[in-house]
C-alpha atoms as a PDB file:
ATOM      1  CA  UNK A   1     -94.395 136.827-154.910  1.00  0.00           C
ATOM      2  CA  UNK A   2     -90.692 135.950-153.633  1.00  0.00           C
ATOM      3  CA  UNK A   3     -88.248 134.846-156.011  1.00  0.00           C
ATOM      4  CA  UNK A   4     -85.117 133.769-154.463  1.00  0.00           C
ATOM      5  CA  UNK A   5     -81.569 133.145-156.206  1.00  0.00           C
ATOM      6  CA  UNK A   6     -80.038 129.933-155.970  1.00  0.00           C
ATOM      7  CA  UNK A   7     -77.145 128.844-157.455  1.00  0.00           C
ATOM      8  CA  UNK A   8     -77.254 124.871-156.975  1.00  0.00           C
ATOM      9  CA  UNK A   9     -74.611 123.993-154.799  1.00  0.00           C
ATOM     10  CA  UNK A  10     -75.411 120.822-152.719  1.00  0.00           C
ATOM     11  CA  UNK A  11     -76.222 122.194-149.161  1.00  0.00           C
ATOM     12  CA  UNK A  12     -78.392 124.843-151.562  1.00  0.00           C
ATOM     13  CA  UNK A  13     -80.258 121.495-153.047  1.00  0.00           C
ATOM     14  CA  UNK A  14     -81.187 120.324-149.824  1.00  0.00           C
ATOM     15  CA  UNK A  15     -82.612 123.629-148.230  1.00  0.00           C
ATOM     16  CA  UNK A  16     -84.937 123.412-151.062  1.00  0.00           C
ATOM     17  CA  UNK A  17     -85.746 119.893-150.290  1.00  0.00           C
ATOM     18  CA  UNK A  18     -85.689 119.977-146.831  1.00  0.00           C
ATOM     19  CA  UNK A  19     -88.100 123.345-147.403  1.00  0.00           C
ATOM     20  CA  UNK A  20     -90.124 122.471-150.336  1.00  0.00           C
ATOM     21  CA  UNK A  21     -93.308 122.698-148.211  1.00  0.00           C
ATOM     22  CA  UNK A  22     -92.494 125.290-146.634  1.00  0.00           C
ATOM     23  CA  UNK A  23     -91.833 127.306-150.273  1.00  0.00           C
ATOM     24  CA  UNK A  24     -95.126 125.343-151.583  1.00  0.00           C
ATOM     25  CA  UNK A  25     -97.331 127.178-148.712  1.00  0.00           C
ATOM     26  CA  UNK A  26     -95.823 130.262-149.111  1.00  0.00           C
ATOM     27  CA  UNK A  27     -96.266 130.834-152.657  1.00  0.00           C
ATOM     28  CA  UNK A  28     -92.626 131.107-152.793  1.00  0.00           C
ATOM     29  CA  UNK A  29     -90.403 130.742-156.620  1.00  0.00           C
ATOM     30  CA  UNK A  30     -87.170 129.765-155.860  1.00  0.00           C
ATOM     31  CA  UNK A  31     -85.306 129.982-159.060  1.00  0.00           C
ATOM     32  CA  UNK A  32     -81.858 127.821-159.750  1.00  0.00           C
ATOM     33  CA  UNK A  33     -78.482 128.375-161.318  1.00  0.00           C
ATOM     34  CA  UNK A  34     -77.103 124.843-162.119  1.00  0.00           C
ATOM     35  CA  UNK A  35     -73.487 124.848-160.887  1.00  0.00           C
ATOM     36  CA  UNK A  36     -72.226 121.024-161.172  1.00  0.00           C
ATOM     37  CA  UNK A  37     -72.368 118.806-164.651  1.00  0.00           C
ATOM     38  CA  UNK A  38     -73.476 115.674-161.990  1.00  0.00           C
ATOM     39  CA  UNK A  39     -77.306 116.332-162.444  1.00  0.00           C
ATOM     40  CA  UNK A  40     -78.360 113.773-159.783  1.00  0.00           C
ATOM     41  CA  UNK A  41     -78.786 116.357-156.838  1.00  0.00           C
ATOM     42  CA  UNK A  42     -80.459 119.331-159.069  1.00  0.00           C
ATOM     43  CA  UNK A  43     -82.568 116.319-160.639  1.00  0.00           C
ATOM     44  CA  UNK A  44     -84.226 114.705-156.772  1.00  0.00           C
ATOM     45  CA  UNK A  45     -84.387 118.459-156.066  1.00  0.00           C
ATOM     46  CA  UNK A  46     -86.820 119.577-158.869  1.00  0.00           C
ATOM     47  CA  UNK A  47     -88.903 116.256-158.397  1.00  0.00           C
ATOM     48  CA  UNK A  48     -89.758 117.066-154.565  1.00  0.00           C
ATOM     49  CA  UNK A  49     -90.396 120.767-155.974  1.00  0.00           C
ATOM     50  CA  UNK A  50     -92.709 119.376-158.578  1.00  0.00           C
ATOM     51  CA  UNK A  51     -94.168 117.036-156.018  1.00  0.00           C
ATOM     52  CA  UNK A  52     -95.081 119.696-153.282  1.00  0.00           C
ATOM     53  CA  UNK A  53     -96.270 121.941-156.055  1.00  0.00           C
ATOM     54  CA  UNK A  54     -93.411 124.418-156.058  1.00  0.00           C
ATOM     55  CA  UNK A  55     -93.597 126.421-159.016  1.00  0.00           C
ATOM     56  CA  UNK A  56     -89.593 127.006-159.801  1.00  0.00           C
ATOM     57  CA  UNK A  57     -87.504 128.162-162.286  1.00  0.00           C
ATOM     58  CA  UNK A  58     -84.208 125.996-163.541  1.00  0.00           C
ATOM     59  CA  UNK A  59     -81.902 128.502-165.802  1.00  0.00           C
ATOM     60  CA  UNK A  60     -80.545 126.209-168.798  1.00  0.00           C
ATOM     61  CA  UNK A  61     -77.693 128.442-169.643  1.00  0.00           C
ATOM     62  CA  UNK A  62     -75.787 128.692-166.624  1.00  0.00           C
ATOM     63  CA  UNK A  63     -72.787 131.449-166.366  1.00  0.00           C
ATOM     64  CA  UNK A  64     -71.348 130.354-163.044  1.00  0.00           C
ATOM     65  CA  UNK A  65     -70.039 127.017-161.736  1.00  0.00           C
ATOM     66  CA  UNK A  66     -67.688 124.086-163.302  1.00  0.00           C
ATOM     67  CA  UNK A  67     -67.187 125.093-166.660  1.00  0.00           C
ATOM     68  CA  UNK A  68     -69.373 126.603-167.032  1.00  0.00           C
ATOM     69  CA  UNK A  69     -72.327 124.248-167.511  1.00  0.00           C
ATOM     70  CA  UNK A  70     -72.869 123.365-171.029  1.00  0.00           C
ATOM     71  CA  UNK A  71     -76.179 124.292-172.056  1.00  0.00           C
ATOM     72  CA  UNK A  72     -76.469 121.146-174.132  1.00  0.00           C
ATOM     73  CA  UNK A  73     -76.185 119.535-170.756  1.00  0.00           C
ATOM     74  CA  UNK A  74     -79.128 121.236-169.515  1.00  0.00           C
ATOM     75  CA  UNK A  75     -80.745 120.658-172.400  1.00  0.00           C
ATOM     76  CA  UNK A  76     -80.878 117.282-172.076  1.00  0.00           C
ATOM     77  CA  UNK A  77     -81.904 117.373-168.601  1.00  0.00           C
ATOM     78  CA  UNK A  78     -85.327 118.945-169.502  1.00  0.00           C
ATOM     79  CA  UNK A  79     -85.768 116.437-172.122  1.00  0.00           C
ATOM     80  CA  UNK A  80     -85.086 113.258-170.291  1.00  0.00           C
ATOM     81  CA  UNK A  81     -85.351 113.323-166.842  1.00  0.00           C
ATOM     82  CA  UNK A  82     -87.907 116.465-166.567  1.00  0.00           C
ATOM     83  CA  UNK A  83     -90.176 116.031-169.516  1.00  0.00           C
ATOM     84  CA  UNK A  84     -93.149 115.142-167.361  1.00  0.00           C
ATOM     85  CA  UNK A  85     -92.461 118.143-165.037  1.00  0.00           C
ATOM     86  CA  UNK A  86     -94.863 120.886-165.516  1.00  0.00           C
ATOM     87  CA  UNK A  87     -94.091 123.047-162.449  1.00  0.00           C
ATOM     88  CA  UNK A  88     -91.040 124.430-163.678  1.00  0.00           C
ATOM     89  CA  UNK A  89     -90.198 127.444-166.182  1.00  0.00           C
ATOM     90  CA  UNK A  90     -87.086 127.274-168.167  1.00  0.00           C
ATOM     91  CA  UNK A  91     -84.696 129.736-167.340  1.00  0.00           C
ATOM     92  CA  UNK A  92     -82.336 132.266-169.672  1.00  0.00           C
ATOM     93  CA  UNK A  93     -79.910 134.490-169.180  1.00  0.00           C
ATOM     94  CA  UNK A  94     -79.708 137.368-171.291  1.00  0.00           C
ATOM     95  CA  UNK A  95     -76.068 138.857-171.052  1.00  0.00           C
ATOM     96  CA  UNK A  96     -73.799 141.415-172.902  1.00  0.00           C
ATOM     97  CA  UNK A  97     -72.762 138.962-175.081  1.00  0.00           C
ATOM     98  CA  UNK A  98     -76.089 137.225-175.399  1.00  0.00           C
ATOM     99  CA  UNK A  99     -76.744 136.212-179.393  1.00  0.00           C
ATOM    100  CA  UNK A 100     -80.488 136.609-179.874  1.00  0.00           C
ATOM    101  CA  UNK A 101     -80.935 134.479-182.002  1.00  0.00           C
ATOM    102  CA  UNK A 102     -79.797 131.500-179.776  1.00  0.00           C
ATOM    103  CA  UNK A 103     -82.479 132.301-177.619  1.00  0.00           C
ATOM    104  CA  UNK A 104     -85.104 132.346-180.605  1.00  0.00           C
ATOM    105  CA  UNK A 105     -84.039 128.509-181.381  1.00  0.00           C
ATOM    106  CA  UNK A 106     -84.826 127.534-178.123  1.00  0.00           C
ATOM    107  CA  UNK A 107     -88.257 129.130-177.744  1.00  0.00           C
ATOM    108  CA  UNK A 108     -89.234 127.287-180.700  1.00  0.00           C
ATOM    109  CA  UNK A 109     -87.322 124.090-179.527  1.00  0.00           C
ATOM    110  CA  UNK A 110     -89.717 124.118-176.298  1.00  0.00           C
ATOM    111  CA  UNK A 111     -92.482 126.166-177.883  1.00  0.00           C
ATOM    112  CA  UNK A 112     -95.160 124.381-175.349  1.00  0.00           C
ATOM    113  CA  UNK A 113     -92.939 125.198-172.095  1.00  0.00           C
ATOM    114  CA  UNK A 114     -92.757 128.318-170.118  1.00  0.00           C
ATOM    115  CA  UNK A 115     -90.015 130.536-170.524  1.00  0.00           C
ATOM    116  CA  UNK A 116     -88.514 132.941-167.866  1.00  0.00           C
ATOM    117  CA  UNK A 117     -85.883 135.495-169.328  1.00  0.00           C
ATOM    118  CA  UNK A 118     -83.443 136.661-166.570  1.00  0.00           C
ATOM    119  CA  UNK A 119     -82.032 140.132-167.649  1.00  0.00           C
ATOM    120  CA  UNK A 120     -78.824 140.613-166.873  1.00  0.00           C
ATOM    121  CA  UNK A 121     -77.022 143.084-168.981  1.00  0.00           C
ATOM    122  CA  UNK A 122     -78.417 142.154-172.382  1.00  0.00           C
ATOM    123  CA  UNK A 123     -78.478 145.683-174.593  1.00  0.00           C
ATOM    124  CA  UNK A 124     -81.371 145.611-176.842  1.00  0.00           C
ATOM    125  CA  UNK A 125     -84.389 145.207-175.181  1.00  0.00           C
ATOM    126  CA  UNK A 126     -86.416 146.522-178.261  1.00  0.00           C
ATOM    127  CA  UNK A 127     -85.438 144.069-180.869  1.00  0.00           C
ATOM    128  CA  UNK A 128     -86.085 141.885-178.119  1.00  0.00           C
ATOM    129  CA  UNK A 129     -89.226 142.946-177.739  1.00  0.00           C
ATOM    130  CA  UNK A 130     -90.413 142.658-181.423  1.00  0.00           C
ATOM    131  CA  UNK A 131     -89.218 139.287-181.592  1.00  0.00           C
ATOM    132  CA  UNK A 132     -90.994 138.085-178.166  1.00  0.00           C
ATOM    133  CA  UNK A 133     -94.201 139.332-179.900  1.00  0.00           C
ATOM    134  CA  UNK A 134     -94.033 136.058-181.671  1.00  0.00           C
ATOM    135  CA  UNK A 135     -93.518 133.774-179.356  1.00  0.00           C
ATOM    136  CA  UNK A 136     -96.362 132.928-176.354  1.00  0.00           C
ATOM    137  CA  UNK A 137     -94.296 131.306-173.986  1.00  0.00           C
ATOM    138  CA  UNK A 138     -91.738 133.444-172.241  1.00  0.00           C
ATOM    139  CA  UNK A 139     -94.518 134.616-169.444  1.00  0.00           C
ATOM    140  CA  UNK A 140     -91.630 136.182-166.832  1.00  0.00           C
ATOM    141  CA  UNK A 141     -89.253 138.630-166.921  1.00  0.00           C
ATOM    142  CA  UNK A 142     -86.347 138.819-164.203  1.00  0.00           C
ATOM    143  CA  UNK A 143     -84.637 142.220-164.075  1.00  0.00           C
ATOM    144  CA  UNK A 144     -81.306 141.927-162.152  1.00  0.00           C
ATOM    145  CA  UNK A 145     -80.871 145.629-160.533  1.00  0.00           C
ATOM    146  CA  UNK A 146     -77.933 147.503-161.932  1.00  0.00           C
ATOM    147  CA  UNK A 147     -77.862 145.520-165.194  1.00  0.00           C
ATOM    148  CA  UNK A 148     -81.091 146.327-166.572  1.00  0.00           C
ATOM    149  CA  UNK A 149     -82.030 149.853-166.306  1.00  0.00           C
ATOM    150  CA  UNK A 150     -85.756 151.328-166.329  1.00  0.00           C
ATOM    151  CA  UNK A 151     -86.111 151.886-170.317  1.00  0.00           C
ATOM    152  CA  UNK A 152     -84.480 148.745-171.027  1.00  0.00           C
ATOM    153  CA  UNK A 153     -87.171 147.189-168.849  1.00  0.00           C
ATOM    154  CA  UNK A 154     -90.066 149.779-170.524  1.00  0.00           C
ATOM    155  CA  UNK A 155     -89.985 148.633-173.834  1.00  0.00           C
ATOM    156  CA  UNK A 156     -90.562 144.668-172.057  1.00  0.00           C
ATOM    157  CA  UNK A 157     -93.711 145.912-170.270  1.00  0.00           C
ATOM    158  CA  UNK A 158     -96.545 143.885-171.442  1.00  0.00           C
ATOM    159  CA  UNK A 159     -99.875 142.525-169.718  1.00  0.00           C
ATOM    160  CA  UNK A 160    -100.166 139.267-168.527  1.00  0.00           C
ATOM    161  CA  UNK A 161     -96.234 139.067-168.198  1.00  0.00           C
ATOM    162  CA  UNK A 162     -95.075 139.192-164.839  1.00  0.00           C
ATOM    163  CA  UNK A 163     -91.915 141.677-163.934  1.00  0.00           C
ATOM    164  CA  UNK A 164     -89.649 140.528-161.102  1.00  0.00           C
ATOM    165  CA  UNK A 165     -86.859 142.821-160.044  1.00  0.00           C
ATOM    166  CA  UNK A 166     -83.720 140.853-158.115  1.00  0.00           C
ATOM    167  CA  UNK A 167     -81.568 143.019-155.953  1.00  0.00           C
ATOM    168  CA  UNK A 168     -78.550 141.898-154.212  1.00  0.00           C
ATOM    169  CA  UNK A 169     -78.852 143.033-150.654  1.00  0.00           C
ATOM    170  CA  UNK A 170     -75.770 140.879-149.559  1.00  0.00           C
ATOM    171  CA  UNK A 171     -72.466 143.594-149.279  1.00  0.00           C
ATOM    172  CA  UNK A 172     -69.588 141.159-149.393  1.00  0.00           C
ATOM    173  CA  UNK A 173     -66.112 141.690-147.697  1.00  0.00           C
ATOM    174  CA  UNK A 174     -62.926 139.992-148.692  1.00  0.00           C
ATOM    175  CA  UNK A 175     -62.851 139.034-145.253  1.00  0.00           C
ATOM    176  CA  UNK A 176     -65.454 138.173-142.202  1.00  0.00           C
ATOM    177  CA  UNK A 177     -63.514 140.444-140.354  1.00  0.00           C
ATOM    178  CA  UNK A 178     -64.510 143.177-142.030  1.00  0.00           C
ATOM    179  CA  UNK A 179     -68.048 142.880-141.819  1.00  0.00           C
ATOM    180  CA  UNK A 180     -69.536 145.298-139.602  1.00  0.00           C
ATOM    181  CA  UNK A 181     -71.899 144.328-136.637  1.00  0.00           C
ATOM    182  CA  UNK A 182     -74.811 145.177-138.511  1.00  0.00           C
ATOM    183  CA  UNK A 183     -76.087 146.912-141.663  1.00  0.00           C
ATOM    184  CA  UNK A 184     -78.906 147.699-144.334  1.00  0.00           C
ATOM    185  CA  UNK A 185     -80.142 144.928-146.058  1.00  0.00           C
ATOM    186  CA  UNK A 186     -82.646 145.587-148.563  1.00  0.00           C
ATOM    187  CA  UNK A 187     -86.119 147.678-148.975  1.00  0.00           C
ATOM    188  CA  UNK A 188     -87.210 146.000-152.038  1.00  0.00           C
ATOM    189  CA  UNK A 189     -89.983 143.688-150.322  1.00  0.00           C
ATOM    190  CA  UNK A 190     -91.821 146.915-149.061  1.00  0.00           C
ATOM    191  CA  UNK A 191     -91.225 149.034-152.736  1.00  0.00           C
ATOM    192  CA  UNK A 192     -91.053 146.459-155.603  1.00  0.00           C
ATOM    193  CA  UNK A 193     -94.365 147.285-156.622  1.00  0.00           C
ATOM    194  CA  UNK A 194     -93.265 151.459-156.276  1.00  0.00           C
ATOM    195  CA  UNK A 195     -90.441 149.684-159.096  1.00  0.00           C
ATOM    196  CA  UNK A 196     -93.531 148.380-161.042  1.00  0.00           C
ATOM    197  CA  UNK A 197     -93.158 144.909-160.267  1.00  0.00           C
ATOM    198  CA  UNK A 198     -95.073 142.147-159.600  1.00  0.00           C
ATOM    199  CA  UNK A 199     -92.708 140.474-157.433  1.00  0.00           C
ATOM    200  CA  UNK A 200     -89.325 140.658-156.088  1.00  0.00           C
ATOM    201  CA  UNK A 201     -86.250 138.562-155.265  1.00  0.00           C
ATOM    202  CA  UNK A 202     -82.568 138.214-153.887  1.00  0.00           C
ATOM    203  CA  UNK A 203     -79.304 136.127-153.420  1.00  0.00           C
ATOM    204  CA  UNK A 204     -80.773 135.818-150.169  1.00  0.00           C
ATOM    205  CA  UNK A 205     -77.194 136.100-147.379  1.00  0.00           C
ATOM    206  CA  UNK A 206     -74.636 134.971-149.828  1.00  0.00           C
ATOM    207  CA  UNK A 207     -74.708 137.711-152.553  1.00  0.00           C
ATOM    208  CA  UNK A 208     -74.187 137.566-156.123  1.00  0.00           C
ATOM    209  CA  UNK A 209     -71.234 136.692-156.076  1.00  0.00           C
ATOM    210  CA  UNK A 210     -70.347 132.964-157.108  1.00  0.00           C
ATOM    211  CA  UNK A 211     -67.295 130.777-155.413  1.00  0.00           C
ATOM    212  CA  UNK A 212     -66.821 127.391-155.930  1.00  0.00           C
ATOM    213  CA  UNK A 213     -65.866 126.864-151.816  1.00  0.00           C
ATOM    214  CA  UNK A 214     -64.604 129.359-149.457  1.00  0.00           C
ATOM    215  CA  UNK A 215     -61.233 129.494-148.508  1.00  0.00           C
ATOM    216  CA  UNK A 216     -59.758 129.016-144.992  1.00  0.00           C
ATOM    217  CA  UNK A 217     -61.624 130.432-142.177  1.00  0.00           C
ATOM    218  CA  UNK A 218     -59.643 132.844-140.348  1.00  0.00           C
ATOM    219  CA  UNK A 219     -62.950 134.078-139.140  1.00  0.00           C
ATOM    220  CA  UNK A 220     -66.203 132.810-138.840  1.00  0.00           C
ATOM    221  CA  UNK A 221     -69.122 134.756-139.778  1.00  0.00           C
ATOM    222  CA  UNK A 222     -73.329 133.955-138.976  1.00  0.00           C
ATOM    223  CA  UNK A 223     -75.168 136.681-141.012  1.00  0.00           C
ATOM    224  CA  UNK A 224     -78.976 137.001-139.982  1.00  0.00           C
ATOM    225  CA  UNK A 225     -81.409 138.949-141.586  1.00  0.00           C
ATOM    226  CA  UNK A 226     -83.897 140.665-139.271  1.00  0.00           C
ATOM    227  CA  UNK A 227     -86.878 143.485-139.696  1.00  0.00           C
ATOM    228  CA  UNK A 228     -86.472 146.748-137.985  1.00  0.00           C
ATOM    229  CA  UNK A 229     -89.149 148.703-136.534  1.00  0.00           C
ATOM    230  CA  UNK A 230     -90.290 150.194-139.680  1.00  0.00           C
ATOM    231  CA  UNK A 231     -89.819 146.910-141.404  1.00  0.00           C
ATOM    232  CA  UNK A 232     -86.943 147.727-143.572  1.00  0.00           C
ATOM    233  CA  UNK A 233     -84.558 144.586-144.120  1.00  0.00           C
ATOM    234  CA  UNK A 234     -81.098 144.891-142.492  1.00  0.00           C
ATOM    235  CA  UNK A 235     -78.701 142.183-141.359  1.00  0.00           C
ATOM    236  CA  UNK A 236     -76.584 141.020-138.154  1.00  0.00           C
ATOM    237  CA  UNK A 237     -72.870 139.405-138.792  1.00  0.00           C
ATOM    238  CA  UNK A 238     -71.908 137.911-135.751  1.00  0.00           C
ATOM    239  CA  UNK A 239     -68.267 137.248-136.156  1.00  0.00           C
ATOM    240  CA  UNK A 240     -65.668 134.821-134.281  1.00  0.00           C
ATOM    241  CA  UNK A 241     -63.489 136.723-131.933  1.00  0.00           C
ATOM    242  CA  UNK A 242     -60.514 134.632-133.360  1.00  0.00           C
ATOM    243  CA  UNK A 243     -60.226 136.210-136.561  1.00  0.00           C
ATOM    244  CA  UNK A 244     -56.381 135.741-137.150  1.00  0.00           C
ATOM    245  CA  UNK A 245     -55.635 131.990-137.835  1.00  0.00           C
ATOM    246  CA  UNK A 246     -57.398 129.615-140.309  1.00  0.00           C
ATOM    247  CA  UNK A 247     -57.243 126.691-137.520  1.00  0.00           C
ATOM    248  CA  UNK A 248     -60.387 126.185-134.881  1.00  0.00           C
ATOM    249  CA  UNK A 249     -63.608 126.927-137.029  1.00  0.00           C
ATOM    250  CA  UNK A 250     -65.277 124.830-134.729  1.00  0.00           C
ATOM    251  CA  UNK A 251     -64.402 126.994-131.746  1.00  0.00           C
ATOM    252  CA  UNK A 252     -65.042 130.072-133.911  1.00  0.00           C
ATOM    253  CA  UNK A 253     -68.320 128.945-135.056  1.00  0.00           C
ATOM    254  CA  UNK A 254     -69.057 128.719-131.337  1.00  0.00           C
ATOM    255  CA  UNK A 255     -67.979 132.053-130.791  1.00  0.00           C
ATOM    256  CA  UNK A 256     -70.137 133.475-133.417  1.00  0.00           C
ATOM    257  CA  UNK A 257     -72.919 131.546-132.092  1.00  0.00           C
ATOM    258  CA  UNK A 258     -72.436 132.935-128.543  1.00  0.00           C
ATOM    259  CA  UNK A 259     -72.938 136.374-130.010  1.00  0.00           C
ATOM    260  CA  UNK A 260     -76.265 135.290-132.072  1.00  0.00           C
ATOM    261  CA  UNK A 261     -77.708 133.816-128.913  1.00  0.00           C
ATOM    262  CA  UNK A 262     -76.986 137.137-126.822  1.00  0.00           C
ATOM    263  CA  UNK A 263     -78.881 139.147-129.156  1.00  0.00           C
ATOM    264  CA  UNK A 264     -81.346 136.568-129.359  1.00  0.00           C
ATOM    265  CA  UNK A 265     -82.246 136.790-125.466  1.00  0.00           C
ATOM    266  CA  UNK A 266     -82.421 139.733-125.591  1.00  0.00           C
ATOM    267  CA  UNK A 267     -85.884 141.324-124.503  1.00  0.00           C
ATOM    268  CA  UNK A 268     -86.448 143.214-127.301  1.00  0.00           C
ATOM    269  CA  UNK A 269     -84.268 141.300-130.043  1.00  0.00           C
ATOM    270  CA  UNK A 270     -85.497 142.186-133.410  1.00  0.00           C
ATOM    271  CA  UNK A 271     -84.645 138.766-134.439  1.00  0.00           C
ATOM    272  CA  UNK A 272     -87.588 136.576-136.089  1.00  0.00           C
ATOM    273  CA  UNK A 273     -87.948 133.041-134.001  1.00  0.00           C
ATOM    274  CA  UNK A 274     -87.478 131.193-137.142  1.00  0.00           C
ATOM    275  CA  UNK A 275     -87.642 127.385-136.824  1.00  0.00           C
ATOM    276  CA  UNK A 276     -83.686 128.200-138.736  1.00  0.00           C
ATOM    277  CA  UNK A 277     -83.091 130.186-135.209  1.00  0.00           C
ATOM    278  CA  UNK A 278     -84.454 127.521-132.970  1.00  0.00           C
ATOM    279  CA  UNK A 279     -81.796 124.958-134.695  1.00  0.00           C
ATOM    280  CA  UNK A 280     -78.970 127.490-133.789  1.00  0.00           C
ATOM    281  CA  UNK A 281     -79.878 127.148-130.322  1.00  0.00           C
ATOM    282  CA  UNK A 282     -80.239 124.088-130.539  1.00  0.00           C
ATOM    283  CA  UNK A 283     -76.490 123.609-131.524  1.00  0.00           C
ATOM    284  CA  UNK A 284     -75.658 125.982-129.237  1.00  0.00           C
ATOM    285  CA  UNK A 285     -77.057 123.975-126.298  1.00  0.00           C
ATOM    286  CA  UNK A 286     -75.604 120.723-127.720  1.00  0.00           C
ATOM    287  CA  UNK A 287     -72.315 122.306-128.026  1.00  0.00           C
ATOM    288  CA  UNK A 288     -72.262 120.850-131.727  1.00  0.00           C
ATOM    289  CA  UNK A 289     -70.492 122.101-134.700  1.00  0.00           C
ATOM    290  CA  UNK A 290     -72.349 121.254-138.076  1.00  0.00           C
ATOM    291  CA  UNK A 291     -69.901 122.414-140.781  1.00  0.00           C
ATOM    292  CA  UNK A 292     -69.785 126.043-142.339  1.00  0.00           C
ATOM    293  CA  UNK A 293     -71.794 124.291-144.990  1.00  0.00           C
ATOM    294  CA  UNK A 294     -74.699 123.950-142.477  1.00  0.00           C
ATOM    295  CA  UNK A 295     -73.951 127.050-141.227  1.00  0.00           C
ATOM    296  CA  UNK A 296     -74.738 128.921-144.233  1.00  0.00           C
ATOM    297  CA  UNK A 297     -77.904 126.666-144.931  1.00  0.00           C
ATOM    298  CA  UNK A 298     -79.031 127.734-141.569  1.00  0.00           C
ATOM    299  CA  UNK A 299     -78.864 131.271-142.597  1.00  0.00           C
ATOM    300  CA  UNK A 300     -80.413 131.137-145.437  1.00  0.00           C
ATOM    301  CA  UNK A 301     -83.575 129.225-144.289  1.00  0.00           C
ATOM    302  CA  UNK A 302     -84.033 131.726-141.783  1.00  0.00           C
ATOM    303  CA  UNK A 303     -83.954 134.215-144.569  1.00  0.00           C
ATOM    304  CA  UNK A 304     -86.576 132.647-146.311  1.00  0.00           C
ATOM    305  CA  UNK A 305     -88.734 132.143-143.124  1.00  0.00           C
ATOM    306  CA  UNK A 306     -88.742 136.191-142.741  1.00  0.00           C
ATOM    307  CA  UNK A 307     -89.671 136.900-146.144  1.00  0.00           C
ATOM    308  CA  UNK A 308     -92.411 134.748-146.181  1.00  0.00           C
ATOM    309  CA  UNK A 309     -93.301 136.123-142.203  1.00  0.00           C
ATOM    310  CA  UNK A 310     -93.653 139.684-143.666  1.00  0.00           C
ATOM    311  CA  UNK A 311     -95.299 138.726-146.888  1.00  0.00           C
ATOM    312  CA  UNK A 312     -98.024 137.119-144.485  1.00  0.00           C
ATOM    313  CA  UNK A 313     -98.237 140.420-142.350  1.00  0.00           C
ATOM    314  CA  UNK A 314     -98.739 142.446-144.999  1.00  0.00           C
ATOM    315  CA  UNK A 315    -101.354 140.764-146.719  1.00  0.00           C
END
């Protein structure tokens, strides 16, 4: 199964909704990093989830976003406006400075809920361990690659628990100029279960890296994900030519999207017809600019639709 990252920004929010279908009849997980203390959004989102019968996960201790997020706030969330949800798994992040024992409290607090413990440079894996013995409802373990090495994730192995692994195949640049035209993305949906997992996951094009907005766009950048011939994940960035001046993103968008559209004409393009591509040409023929915002959400669907493409192949 595919387990995609979200943090829970508001064009984020309404891919999901927009999607939730989609993710419902692909067997898809999206899990979600609260990132704003006004609840509304995140709230309508999980209800269409639960409606469609999208199994998610909601982390209740975020680390990224304004504040951060209380986890009080979260807290509260689960008990008043989600209580009658039962598609959703409550999220934790276990982190260097993670105190056990705050973890412990809520597992009892929410004894009859499913946990999902996100990994994420927590030490002690076999304390851990010993006291997760005694608890039945943390079913899912999410190893973030790089801060959970293999005998931290041994001594976690356990039947009937699954194992995701979450690696971020996004290479950031400090700026879009710098991205090359394209590069390797990620093998991980082809070896996660070489990794002994049972599924697998990413920040799908924006990384793991967390900003509140960007700043101004001296270039604009469309990044693509697309299969190659031996179906190993890599990704386009078609970048603006103007790449010098934070003014015209609308005519840089359009420049980007010139290059997209090229590649995707071409005979033997590599890129996956995704309903996300169709809407770029779309905007291309309409000569309309959407908003970075959209932009990114484009992206990012299209993402989604080629995971979920290749996960249907390779059945």
């Amino acid at each position: 199964m595919y387990y995609p990252y979200f943090r829970g920004k508001q064009f984020e929010l309404i891919l999901l909704r927009d999607n939730a279908q989609f993710l419902a009849n692909n067997n898809i997980h999206p899990i979600i990093e609260p990132v704003k203390e006004d609840f509304t959004s995140l709230a309508k989102t999980i209800k269409v989830l639960h409606e469609k019968k999208v199994a998610s996960t909601i982390i209740i201790n975020p680390k990224v976003g304004e504040s951060p997020i209380d986890e009080m706030l979260v807290t509260g969330l689960i008990e008043e406006t989600l209580k009658d949800f039962n598609s959703f798994s409550i999220g934790y992040i276990l982190h260097a400075e993670s105190n056990l024992n705050d973890l412990l409290v809520l597992l009892n607090k929410f004894s009859k809920q499913h946990f999902t413990l996100i990994h994420y440079g927590f030490k002690d894996s076999k304390e851990l361990s010993v006291e997760l013995a005694k608890h039945k409802n943390v079913t899912r373990h999410v190893f973030i690659e790089g801060y959970a090495q293999k005998l931290y994730q041994r001594h976690l192995r356990k039947a009937g628990i699954e194992r995701i692994l979450i690696r971020n195949g996004f290479k950031p640049q400090k700026k879009n100029a710098n991205y090359p035209p394209s590069e390797q993305f990620s093998d991980l949906h082809i070896t996660y279960p070489d990794e002994g997992m049972d599924g697998f996951g990413d920040y799908l094009i924006v990384g793991d890296e967390f900003k509140e907005s960007g700043g101004p766009a001296y270039a604009v950048a469309i990044h693509l994900t697309y299969l190659d011939e031996d179906d190993n994940m890599n990704i386009f960035h078609f970048i603006s030519d103007q790449t010098d001046s934070p003014t015209d993103p609308g005519g840089k968008f359009f420049e980007a999207l010139n290059k997209l559209v090229k590649e995707f004409n071409k005979p033997k393009t590599q890129i996956y017809k995704s309903s996300a591509c169709e809407e770029y040409l779309s905007l291309h023929k309409m000569k309309h600019y959407p908003g970075l915002g959209t932009v990114k959400k484009l992206s990012m669907q299209h993402h989604l639709e080629l995971v979920a493409e290749y996960l249907r192949r390779a059945e």
